[in-house]
C-alpha atoms as a PDB file:
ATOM      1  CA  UNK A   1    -156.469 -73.883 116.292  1.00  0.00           C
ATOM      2  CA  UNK A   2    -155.165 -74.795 119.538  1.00  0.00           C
ATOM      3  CA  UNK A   3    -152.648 -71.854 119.884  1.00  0.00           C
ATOM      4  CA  UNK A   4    -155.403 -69.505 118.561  1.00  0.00           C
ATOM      5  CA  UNK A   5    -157.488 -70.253 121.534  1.00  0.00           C
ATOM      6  CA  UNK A   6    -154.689 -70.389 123.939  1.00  0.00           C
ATOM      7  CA  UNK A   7    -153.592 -67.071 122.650  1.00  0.00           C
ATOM      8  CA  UNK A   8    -157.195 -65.804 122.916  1.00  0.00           C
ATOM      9  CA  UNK A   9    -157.298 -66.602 126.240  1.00  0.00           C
ATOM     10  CA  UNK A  10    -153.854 -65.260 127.145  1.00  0.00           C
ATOM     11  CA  UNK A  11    -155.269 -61.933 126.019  1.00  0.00           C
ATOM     12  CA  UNK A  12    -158.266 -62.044 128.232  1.00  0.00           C
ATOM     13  CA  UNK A  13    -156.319 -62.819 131.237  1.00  0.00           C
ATOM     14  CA  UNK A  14    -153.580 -60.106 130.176  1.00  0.00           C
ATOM     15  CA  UNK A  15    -156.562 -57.983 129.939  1.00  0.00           C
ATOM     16  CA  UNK A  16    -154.482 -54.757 128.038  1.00  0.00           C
ATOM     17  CA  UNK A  17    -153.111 -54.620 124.923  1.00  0.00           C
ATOM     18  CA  UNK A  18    -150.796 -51.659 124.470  1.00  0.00           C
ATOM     19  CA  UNK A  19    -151.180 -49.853 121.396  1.00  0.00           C
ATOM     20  CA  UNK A  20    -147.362 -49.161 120.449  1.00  0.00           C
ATOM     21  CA  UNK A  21    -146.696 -46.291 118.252  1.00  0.00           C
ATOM     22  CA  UNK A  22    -143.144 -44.431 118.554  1.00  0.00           C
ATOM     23  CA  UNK A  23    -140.988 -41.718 116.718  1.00  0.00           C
ATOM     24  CA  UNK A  24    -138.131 -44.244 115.706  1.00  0.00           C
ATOM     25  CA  UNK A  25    -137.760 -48.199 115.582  1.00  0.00           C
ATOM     26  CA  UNK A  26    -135.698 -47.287 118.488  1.00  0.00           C
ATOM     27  CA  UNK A  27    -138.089 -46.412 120.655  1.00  0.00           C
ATOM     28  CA  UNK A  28    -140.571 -48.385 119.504  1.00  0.00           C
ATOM     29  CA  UNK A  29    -138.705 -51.304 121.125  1.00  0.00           C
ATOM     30  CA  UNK A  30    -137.652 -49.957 124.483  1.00  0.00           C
ATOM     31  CA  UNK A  31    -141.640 -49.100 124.668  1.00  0.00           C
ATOM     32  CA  UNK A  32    -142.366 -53.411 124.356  1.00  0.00           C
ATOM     33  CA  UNK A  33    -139.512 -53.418 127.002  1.00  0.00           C
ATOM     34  CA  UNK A  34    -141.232 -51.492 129.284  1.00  0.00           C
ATOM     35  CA  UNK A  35    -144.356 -52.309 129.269  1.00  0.00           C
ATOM     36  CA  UNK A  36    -143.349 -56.097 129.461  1.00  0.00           C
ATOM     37  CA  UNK A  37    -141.627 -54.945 132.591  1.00  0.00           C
ATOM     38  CA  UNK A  38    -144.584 -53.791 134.081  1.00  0.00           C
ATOM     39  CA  UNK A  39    -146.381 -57.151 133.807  1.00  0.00           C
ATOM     40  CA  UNK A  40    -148.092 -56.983 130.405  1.00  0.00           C
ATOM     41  CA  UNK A  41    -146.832 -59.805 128.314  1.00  0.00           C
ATOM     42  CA  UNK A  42    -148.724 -58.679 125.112  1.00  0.00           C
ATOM     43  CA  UNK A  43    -148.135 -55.846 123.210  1.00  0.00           C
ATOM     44  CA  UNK A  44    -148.928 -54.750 119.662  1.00  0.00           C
ATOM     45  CA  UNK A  45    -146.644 -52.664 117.443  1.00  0.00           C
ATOM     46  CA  UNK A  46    -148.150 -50.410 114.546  1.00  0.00           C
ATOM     47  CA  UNK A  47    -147.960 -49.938 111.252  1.00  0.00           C
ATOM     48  CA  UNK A  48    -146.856 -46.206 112.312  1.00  0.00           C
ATOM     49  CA  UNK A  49    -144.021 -46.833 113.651  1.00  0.00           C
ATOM     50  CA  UNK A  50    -141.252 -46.770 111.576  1.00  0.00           C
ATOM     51  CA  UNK A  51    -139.664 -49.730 109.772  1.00  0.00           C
ATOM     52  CA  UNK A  52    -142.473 -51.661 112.096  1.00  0.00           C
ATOM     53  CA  UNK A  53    -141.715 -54.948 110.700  1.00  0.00           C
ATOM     54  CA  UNK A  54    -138.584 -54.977 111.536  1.00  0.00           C
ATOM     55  CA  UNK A  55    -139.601 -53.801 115.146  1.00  0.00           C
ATOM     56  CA  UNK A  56    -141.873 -56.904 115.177  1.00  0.00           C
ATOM     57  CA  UNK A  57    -138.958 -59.263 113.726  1.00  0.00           C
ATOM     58  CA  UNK A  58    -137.032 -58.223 116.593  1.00  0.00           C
ATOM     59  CA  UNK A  59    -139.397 -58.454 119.302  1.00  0.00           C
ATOM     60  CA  UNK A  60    -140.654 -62.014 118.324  1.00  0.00           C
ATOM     61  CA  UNK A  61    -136.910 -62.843 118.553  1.00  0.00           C
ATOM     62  CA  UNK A  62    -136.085 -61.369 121.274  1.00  0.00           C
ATOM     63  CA  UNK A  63    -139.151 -62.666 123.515  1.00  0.00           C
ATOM     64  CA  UNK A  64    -140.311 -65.442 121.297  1.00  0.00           C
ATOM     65  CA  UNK A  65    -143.456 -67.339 123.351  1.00  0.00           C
ATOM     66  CA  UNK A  66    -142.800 -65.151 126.734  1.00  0.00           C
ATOM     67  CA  UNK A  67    -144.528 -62.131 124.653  1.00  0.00           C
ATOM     68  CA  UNK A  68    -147.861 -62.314 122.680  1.00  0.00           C
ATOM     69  CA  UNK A  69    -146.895 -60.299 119.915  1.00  0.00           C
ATOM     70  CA  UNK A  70    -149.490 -57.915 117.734  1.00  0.00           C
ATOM     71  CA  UNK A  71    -149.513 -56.288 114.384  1.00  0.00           C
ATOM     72  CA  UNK A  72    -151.486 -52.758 114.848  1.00  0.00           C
ATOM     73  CA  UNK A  73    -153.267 -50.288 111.803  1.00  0.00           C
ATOM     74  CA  UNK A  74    -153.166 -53.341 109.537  1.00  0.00           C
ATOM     75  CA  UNK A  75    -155.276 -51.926 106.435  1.00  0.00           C
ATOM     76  CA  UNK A  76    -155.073 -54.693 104.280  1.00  0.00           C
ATOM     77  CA  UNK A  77    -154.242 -58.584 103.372  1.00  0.00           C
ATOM     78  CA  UNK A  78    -150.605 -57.994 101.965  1.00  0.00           C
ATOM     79  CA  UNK A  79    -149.334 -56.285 105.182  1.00  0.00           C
ATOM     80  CA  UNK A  80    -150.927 -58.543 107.856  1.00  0.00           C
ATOM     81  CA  UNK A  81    -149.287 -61.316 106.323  1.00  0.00           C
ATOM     82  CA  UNK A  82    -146.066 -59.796 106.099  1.00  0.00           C
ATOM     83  CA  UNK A  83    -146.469 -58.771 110.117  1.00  0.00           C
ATOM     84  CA  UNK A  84    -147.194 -62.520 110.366  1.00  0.00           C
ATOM     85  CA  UNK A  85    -144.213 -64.209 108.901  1.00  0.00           C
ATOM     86  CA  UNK A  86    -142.192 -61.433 111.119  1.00  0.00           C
ATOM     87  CA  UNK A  87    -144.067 -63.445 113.948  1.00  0.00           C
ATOM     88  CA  UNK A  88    -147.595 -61.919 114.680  1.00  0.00           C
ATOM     89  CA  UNK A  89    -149.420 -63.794 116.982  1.00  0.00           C
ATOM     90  CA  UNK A  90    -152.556 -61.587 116.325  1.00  0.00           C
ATOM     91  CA  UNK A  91    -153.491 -58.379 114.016  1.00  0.00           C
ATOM     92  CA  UNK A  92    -155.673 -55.297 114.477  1.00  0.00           C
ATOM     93  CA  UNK A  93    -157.078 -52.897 112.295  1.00  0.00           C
ATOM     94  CA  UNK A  94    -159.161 -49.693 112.598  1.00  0.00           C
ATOM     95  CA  UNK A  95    -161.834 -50.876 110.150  1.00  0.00           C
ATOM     96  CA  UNK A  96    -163.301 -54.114 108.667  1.00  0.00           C
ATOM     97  CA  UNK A  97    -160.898 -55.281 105.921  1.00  0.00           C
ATOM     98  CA  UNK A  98    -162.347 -58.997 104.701  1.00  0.00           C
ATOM     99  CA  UNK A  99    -158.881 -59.451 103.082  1.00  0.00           C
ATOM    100  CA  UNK A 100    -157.287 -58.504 106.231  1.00  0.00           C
ATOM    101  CA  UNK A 101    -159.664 -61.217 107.998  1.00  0.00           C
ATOM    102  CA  UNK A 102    -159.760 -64.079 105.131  1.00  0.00           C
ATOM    103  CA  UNK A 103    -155.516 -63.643 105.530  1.00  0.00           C
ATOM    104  CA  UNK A 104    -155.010 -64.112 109.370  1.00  0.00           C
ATOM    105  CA  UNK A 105    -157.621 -66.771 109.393  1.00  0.00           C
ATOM    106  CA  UNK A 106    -155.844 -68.803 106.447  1.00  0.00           C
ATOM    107  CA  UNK A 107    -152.256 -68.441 108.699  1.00  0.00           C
ATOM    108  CA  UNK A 108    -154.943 -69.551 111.594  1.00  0.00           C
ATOM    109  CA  UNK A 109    -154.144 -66.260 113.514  1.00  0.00           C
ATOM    110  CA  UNK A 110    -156.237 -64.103 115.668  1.00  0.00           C
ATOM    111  CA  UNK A 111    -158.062 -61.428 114.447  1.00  0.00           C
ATOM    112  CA  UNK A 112    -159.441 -58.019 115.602  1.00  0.00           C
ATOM    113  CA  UNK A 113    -160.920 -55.722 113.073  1.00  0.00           C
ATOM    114  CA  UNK A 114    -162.028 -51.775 114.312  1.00  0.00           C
ATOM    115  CA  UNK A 115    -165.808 -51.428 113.677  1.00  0.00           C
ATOM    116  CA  UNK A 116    -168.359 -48.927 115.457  1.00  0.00           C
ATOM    117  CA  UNK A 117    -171.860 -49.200 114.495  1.00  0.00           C
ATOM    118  CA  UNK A 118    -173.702 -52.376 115.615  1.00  0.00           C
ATOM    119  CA  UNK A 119    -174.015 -53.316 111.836  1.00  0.00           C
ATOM    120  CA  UNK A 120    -170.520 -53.073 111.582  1.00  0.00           C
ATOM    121  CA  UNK A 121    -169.524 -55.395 114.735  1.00  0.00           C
ATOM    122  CA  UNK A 122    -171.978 -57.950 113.640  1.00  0.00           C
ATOM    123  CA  UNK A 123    -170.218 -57.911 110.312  1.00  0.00           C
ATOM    124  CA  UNK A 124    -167.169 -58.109 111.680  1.00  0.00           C
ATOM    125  CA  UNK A 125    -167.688 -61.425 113.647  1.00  0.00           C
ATOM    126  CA  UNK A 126    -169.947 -62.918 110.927  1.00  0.00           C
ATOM    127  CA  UNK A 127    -166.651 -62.381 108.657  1.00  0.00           C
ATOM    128  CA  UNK A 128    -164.393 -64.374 111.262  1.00  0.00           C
ATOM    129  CA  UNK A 129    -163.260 -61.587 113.759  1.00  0.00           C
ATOM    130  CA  UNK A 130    -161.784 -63.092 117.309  1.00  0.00           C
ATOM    131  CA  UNK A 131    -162.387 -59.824 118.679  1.00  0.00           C
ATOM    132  CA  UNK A 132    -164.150 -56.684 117.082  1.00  0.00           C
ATOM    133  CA  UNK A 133    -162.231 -53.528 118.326  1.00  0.00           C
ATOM    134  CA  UNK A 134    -164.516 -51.080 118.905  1.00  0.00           C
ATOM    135  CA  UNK A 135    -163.073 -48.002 117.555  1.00  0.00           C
ATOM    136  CA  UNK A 136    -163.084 -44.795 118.866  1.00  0.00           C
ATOM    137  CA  UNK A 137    -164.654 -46.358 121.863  1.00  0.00           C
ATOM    138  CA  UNK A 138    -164.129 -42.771 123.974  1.00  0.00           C
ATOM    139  CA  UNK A 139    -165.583 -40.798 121.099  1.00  0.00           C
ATOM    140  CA  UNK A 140    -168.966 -42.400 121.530  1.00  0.00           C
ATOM    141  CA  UNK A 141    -170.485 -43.044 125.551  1.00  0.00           C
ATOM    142  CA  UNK A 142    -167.504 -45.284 126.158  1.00  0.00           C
ATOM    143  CA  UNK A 143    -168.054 -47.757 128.679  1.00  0.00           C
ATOM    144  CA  UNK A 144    -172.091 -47.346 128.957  1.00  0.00           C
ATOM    145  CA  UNK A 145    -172.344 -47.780 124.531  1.00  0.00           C
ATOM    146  CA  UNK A 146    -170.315 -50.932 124.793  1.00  0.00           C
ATOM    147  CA  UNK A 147    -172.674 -52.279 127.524  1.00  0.00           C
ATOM    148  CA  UNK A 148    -175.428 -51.432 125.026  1.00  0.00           C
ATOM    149  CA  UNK A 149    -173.913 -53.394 122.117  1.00  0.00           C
ATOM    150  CA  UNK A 150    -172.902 -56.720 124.629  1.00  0.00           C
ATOM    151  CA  UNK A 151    -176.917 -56.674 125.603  1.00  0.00           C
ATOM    152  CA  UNK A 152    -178.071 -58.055 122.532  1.00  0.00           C
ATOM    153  CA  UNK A 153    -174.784 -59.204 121.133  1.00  0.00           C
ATOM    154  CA  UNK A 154    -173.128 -61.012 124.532  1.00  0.00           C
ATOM    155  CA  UNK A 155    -171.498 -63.707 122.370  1.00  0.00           C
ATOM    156  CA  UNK A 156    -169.083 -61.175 120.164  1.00  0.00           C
ATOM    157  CA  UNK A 157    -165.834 -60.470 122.014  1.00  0.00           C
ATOM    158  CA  UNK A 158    -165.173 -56.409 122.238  1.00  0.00           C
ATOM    159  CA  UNK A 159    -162.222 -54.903 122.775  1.00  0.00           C
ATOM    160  CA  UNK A 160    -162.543 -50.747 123.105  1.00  0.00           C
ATOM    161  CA  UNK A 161    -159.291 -48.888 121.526  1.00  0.00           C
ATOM    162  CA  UNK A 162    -159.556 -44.866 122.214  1.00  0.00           C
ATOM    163  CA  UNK A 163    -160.878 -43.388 125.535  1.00  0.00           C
ATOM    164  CA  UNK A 164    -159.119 -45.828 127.733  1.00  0.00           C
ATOM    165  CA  UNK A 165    -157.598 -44.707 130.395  1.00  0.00           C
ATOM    166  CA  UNK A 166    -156.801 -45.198 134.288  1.00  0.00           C
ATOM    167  CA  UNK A 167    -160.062 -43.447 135.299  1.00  0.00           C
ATOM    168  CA  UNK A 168    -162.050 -45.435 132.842  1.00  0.00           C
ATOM    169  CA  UNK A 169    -160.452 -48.628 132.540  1.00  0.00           C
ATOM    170  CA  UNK A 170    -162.194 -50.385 135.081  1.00  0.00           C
ATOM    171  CA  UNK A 171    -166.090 -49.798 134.037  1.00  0.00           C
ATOM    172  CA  UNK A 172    -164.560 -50.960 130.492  1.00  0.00           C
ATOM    173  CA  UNK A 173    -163.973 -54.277 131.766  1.00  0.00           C
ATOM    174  CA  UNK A 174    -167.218 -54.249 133.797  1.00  0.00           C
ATOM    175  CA  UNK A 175    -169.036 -53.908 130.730  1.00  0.00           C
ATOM    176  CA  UNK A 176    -167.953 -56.874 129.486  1.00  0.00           C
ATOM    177  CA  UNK A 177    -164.961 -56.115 127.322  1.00  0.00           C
ATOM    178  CA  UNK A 178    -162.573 -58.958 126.597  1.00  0.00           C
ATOM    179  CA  UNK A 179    -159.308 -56.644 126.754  1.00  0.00           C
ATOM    180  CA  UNK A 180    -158.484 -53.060 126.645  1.00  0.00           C
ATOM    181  CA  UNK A 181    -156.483 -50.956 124.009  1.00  0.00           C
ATOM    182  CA  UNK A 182    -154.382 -48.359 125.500  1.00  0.00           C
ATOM    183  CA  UNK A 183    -152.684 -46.093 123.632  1.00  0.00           C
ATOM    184  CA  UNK A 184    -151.636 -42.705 124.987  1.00  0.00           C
ATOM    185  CA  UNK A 185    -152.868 -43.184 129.065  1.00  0.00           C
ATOM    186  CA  UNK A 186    -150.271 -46.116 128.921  1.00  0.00           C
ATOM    187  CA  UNK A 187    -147.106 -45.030 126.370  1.00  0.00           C
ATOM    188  CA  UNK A 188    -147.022 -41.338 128.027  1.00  0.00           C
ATOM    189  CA  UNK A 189    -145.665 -39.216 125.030  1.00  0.00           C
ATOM    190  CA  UNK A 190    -143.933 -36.860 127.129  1.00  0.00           C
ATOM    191  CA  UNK A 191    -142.384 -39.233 129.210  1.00  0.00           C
ATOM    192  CA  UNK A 192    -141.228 -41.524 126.481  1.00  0.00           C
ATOM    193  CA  UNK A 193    -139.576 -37.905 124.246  1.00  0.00           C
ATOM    194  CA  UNK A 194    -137.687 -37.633 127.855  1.00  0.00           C
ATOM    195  CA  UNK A 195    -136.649 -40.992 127.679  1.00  0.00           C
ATOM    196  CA  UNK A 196    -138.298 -42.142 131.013  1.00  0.00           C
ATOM    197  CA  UNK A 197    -139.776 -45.199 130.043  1.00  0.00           C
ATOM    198  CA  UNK A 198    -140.107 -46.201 133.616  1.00  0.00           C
ATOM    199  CA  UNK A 199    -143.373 -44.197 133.553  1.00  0.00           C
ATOM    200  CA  UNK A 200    -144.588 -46.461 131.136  1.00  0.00           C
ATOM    201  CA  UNK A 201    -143.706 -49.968 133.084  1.00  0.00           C
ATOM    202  CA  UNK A 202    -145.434 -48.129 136.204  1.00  0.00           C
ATOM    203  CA  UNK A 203    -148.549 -47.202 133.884  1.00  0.00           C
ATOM    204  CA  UNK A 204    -148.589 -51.091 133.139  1.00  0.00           C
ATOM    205  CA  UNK A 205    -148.696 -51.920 136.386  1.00  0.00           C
ATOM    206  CA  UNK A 206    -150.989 -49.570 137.347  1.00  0.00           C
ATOM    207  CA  UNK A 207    -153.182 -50.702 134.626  1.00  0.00           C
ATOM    208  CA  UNK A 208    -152.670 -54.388 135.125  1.00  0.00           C
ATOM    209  CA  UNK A 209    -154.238 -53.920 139.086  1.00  0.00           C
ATOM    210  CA  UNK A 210    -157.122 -51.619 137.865  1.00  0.00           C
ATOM    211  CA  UNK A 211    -158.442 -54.935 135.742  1.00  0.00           C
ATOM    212  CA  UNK A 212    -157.840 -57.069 138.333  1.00  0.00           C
ATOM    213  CA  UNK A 213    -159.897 -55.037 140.873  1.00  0.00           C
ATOM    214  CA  UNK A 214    -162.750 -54.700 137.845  1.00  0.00           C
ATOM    215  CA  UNK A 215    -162.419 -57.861 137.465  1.00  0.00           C
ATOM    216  CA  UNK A 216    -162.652 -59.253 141.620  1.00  0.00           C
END
């Protein structure tokens, strides 16, 4: 319970979790490498990527406690807990799964399910969620719907996944969020197919100062 919290915590004060998803196993790696050279000591792999567990094995190995590691588009109980014993610190998924969340909290591992609705966040976090990821944060207000939801619900921990970028990453955070998923502002697609992944360490970096500032 211990780690759970201490890992809970190291995500707030990472404040980013990059949302890893690559063309090859490959690539998938030299993505964690750069964005853990840009300062961001958590990153979560998806289920998209190929062979993704064995991206995760390799990771955990290769970092072990230096990198919060994350299972990403977990859709139900059997793969989160083989993303676990591949060394998952946390996993995320786009929608409530209660197998999903009954799994990681039997291996005593953080949680963060994708809900939308406020039914569906309060559902979430009555189920056992650590974090509900609100998901597709950009597709509905943003920054201004999750300061909506934290009003009456200030005690669930929100992390938004989908609109968040450099130019909105900072009233994210001001609005109470935990962390932030970045996907595409952070792992720049075009940059990555040229194989300049030093785009993405500066996008960490850049991202890293943006929460810091939010956060003053």
């Amino acid at each position: 319970m211990a780690d759970k919290l201490a890992n809970l915590e190291r995500i707030r004060q990472c404040g980013i979790v990059p949302v890893i998803r690559a063309a090859s196993a490959e690539e998938g790696i030299k993505i964690a490498d750069a964005v853990v050279a840009g300062g961001v000591d958590v990153v979560e792999i998806t289920m998209t990527v190929p062979r993704a567990i064995e991206v995760m094995a390799q990771i955990s190995k290769h970092y072990g406690s230096k990198v919060l590691l994350g299972a990403g588009t977990i859709l139900d109980a059997e793969t989160a807990r083989a993303a676990i014993l591949a060394g998952a610190d946390f996993v995320v998924g786009p929608n409530v799964n209660y197998d999903m969340i009954r799994l990681a909290k039997r291996y005593s591992k953080l949680v963060m399910p994708g809900a939308l609705t406020p039914t569906e966040v309060v559902g979430a976090w009555e189920a056992g969620a650590d974090v509900v990821k609100i998901f597709p944060a950009g597709e509905i207000g943003g920054a201004s719907y999750i300061k909506s939801l934290k009003g009456p619900l200030p005690h669930i921990e929100m992390m938004p996944t989908g609109g968040v970028d450099l130019t909105t990453a900072a009233d994210f955070i001001k609005a109470g969020c935990i962390a932030l998923g970045a996907g595409s502002a952070l792992v720049d697609k075009k940059a990555v197919a040229a194989g300049k992944f030093e785009v993405v360490t500066e996008n960490a970096g850049k991202f890293r100062e943006i929460i810091k500032k939010a956060r003053g």
